[in-house]
Protein backbone atom coordinates (compact mmCIF):
# COMPACT_ATOMS: atom_id res chain seq x y z
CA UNK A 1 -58.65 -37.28 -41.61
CA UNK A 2 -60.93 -34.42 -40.22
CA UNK A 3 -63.52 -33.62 -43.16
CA UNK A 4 -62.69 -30.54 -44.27
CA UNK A 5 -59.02 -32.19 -44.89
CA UNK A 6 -60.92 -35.03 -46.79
CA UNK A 7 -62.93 -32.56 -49.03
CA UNK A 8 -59.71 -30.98 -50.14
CA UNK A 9 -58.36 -33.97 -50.85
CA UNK A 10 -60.88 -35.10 -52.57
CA UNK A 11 -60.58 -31.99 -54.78
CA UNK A 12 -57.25 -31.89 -55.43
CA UNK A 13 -57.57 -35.54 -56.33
CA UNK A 14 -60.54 -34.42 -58.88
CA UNK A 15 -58.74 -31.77 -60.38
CA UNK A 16 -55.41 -33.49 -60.72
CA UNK A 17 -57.11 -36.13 -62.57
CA UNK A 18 -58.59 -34.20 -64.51
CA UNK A 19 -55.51 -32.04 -65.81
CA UNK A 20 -53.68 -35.73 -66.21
CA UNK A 21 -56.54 -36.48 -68.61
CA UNK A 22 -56.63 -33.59 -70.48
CA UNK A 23 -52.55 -33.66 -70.54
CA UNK A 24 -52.44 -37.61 -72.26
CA UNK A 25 -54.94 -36.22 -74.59
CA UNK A 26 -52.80 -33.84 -75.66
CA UNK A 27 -49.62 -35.73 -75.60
CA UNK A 28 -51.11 -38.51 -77.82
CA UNK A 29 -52.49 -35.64 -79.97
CA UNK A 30 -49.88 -36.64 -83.36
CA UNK A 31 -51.65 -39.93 -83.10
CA UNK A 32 -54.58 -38.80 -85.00
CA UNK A 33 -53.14 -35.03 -86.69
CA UNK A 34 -50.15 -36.93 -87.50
CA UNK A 35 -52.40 -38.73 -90.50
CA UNK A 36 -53.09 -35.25 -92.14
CA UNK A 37 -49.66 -33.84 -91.52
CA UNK A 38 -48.55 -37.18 -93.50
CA UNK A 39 -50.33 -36.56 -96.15
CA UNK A 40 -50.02 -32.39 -95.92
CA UNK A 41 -46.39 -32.79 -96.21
CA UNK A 42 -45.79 -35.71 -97.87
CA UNK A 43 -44.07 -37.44 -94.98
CA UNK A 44 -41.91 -40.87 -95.23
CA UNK A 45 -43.45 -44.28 -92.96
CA UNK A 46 -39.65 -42.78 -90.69
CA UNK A 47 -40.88 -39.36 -90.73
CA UNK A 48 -44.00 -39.68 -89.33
CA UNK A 49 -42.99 -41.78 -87.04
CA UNK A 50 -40.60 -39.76 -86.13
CA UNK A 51 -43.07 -37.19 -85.65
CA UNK A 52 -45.56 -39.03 -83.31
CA UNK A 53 -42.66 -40.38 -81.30
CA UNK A 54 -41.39 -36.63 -80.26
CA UNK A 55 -43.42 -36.19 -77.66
CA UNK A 56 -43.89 -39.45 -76.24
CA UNK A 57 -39.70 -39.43 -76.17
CA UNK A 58 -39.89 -35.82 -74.32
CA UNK A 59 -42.73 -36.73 -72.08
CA UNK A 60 -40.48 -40.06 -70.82
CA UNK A 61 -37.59 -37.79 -70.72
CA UNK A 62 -38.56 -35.39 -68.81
CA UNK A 63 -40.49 -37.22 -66.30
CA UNK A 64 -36.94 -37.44 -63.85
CA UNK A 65 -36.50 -33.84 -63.97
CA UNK A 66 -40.00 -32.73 -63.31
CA UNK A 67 -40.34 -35.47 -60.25
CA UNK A 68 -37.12 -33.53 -58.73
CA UNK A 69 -39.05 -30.29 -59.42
CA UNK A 70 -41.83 -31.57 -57.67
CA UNK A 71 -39.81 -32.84 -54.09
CA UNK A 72 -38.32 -29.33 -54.41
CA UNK A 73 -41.17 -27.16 -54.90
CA UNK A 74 -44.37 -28.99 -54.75
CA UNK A 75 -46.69 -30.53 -57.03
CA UNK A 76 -49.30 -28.03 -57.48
CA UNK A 77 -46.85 -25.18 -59.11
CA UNK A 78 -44.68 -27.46 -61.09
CA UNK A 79 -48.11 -28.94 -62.99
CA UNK A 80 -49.61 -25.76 -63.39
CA UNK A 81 -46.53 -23.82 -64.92
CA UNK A 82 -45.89 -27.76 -66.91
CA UNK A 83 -49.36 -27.09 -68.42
CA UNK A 84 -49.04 -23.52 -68.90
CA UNK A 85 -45.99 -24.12 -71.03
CA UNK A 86 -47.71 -26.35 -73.28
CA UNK A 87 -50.37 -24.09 -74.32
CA UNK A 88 -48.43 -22.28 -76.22
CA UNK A 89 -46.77 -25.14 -78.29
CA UNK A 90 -49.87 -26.89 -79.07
CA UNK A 91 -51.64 -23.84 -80.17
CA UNK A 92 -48.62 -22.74 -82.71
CA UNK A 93 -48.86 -26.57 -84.05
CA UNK A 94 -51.65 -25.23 -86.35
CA UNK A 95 -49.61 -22.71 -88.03
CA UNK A 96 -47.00 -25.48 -88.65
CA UNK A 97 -46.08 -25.87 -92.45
CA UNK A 98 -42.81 -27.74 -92.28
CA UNK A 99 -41.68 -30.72 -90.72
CA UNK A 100 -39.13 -29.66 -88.53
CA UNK A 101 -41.57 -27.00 -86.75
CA UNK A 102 -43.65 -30.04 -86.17
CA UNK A 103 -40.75 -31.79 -84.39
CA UNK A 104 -39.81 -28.75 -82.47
CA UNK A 105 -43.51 -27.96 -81.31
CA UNK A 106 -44.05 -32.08 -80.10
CA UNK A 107 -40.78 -31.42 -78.30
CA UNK A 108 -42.62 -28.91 -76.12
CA UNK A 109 -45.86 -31.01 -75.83
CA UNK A 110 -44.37 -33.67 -74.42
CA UNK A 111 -43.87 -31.70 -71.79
CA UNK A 112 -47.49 -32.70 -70.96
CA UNK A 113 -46.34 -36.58 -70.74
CA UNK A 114 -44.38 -35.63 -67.73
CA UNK A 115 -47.53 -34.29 -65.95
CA UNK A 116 -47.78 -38.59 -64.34
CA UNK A 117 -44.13 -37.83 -61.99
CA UNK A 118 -45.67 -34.45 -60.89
CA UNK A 119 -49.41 -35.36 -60.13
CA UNK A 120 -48.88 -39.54 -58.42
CA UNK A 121 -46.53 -37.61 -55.59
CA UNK A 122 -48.90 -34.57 -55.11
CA UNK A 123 -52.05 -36.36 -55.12
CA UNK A 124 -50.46 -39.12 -52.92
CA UNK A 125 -49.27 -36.53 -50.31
CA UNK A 126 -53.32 -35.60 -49.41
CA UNK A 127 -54.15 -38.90 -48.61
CA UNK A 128 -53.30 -41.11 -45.76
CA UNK A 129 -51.27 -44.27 -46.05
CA UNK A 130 -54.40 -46.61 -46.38
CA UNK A 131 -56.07 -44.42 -49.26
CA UNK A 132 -53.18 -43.77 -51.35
CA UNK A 133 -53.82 -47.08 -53.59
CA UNK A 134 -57.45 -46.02 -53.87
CA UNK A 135 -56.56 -41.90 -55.10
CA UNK A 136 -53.22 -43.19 -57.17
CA UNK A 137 -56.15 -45.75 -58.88
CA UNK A 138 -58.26 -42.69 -59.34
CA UNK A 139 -55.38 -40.19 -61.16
CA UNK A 140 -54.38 -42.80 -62.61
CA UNK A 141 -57.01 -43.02 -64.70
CA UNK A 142 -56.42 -40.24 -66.38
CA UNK A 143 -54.59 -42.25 -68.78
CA UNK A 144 -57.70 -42.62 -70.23
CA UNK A 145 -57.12 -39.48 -71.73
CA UNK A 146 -55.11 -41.29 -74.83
CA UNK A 147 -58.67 -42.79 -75.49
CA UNK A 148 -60.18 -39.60 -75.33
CA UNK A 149 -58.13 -38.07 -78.08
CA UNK A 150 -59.32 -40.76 -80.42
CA UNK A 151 -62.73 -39.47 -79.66
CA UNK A 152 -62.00 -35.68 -79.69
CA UNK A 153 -59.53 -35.54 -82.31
CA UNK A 154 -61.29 -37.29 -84.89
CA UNK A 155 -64.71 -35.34 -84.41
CA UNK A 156 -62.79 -31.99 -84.68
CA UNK A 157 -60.77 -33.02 -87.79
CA UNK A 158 -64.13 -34.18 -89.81
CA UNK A 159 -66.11 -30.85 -88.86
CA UNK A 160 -63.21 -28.25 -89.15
CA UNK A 161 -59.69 -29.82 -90.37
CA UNK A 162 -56.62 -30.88 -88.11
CA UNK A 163 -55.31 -27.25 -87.87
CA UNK A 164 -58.22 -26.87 -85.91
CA UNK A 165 -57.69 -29.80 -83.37
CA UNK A 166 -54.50 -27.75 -81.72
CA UNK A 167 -56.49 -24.79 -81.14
CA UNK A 168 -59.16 -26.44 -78.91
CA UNK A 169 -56.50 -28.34 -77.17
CA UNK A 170 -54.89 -25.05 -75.99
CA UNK A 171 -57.77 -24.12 -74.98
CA UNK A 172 -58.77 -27.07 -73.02
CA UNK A 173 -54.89 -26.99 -72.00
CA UNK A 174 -55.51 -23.54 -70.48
CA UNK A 175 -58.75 -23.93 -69.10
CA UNK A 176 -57.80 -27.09 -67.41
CA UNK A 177 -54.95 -25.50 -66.08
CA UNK A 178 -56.62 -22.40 -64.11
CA UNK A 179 -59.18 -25.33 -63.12
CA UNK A 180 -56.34 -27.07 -61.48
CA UNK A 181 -55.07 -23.85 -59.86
CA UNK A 182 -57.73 -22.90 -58.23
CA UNK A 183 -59.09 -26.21 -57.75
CA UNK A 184 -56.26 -27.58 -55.64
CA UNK A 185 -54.68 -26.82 -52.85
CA UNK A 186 -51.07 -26.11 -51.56
């Protein structure tokens, strides 16, 4: 591996990790806003479970489909537009008032639970054979980002209410996402 080859490697491997962070933070986002909602709605022990289930049952689901995506047209397109379409969704999550928006919305999150069947193929195809446990150790890490949200989360609910915990995750969402894009390489 000549060095230039290893730098970009190394960078897509940086910014893919990073996006896979930010994109279990989001998808384990109902985990902590799903305690207000509860109470905001008046939800049954089923309902919210129910509710912080959605997008952990999308991102599983979807995680065939968006692999296929990925042999077909690469990695680096099909996590960028898979990020770009959940910026959307989690942004609209705090103008949510009934229950059913809720499960609609955290259908369209879990989109971001998908993001491991896109990134472990992309990342693995920049390194060779006898680095490919060390970078698939690396992005995997950014499963961490389900620990992160129960950082975040919190801290954003006690200074400015749940509502408000969608809106920076957007934002994150969509700044991680031109990160990514111009971070990696095809």
């Amino acid at each position: 591996m000549t060095a230039n080859n290893r730098r970009t490697a190394l960078s897509v491997l940086a910014v893919s990790t990073l996006s896979f962070t930010v994109c279990f933070m989001v998808w384990m986002m109902f985990g902590v806003i799903g305690i207000p909602i509860k109470k905001q709605l008046g939800l049954t022990a089923t309902q919210f479970g129910l509710l912080t289930a959605t997008p952990v049952l999308t991102g599983s689901l979807v995680r065939v489909p968006l692999g296929m995506w990925t042999d077909r047209f690469g990695g680096r397109i099909v996590l960028f537009v898979c990020m770009l379409l959940c910026v959307l969704p989690i942004f609209m999550m705090s103008y949510a008032t009934e229950y059913w928006r809720f499960l609609v919305l955290g259908l369209f999150v879990g989109l971001a639970g998908g993001s491991f069947s896109v990134g472990t193929p992309y990342v693995a195809r920049w390194f060779p054979k006898s680095q490919q446990g060390f970078a698939m150790g690396v992005f995997g890490a950014g499963n961490s980002g389900a620990a992160v949200n129960k950082f975040v989360a919190p801290a954003i609910v006690v200074a400015a209410g749940w509502t408000m915990v969608p809106k920076v995750y957007a934002a994150i969402m969509l700044g991680t996402a031109l990160l990514f894009w111009f971070g990696s390489s095809h």
